[in-house]
Protein backbone atom coordinates (compact mmCIF):
# COMPACT_ATOMS: atom_id res chain seq x y z
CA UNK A 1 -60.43 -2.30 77.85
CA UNK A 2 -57.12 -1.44 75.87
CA UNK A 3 -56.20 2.06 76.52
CA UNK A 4 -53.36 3.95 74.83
CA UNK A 5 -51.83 7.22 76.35
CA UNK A 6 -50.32 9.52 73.99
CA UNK A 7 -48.03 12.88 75.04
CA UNK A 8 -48.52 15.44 72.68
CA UNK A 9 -45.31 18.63 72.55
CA UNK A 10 -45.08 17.59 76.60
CA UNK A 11 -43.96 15.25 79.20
CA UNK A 12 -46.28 13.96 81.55
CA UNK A 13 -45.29 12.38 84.86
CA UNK A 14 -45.03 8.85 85.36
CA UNK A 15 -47.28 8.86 88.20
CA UNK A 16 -50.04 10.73 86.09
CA UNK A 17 -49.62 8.53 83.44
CA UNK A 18 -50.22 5.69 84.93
CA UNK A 19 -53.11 6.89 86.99
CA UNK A 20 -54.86 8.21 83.40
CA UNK A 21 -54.23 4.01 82.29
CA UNK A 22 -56.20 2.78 85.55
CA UNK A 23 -58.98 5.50 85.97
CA UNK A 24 -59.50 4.73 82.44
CA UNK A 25 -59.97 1.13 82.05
CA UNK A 26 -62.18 1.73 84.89
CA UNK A 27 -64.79 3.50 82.70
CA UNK A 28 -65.71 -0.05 81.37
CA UNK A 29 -68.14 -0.65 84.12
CA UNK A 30 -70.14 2.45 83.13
CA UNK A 31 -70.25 0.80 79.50
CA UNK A 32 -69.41 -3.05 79.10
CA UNK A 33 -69.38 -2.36 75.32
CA UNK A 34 -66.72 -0.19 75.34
CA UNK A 35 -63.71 -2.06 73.64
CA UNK A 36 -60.50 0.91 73.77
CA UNK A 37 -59.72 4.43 74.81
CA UNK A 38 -57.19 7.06 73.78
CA UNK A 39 -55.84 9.65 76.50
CA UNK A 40 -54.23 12.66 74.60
CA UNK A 41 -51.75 14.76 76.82
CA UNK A 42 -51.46 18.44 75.16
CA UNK A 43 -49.98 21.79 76.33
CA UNK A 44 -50.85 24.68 74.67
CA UNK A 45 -49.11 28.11 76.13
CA UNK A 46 -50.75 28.08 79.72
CA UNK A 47 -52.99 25.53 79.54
CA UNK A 48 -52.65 21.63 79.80
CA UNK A 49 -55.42 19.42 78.05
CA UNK A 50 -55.91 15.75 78.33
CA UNK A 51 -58.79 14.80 76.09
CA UNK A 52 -60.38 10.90 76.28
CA UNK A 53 -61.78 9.25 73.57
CA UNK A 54 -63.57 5.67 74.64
CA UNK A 55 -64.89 3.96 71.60
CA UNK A 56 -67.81 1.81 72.16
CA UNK A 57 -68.95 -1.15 69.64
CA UNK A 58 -71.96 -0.13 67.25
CA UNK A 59 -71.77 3.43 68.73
CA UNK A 60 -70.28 7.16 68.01
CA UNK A 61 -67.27 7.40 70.20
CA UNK A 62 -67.33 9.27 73.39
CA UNK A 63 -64.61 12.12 73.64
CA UNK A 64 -64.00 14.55 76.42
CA UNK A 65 -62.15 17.22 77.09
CA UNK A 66 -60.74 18.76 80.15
CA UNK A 67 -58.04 21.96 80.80
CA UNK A 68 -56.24 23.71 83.36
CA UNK A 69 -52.74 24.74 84.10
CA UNK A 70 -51.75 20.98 85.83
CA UNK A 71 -51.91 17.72 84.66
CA UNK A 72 -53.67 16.03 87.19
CA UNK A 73 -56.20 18.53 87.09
CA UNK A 74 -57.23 18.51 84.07
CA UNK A 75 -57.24 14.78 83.99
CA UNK A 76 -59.40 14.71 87.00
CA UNK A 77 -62.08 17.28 85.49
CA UNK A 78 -62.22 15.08 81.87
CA UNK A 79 -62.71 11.58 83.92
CA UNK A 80 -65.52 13.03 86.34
CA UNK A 81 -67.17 14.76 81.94
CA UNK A 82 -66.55 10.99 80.75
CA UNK A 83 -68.06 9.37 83.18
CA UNK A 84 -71.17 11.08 83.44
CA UNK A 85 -71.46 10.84 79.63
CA UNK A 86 -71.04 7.14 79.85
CA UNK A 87 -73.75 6.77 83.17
CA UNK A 88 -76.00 8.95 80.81
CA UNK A 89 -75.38 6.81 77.66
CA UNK A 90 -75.99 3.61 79.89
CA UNK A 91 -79.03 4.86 81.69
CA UNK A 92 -80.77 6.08 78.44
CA UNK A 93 -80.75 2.27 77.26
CA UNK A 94 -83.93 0.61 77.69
CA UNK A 95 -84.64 -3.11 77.99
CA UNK A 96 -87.19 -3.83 75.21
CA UNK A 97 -89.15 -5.95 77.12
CA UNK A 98 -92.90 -5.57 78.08
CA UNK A 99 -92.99 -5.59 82.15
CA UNK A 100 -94.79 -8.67 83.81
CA UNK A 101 -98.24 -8.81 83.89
CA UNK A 102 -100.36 -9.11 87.06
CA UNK A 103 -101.85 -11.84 88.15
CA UNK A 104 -106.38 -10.89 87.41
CA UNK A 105 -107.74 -14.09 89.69
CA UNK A 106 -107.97 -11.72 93.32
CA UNK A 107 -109.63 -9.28 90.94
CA UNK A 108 -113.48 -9.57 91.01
């Protein structure tokens, strides 16, 4: 998955940078179809937001949002929001596929 990390009005460390790049391309096993994601760093007055956005192919995107006065924080309460979004998304799925049939012949 191709993920881009954008700082908004802020500077971000290095090391929560790159740990926002490899938490995030590690979403893709909760959705194979997923193709990119965007991490937004923001910082509004006290607050700091990082909001994901994981687009997925034939599918709305799936954005999440998470704030508090650190980084890593905040990045750590979005990826536990996205990834139950995406477990959801992936569990709602259903094969369309009638289940096997039992075998009648110890039937009498």
């Amino acid at each position: 998955m191709r993920v881009k990390v954008t700082e908004r009005h802020c500077e971000v460390p290095a090391e929560t940078h790159e740990r926002a790049e490899q938490a995030v391309a590690a979403l893709s096993k909760y959705s194979p179809r997923a193709t990119s994601a965007e991490v937004l760093f923001m910082e509004e007055r006290v607050d700091r937001i990082v909001e994901v956005i994981v687009h997925v192919d034939g599918d709305e995107p799936v954005v999440a949002r998470g704030e508090d006065p650190e980084f890593r924080i905040a990045l750590d309460k979005v990826l536990d929001r996205i990834g139950r979004r995406l477990k959801k998304e992936r569990d709602q799925r259903t094969e369309h596929q009638a289940p096997p049939r039992r075998d009648r012949a110890g039937r009498g």
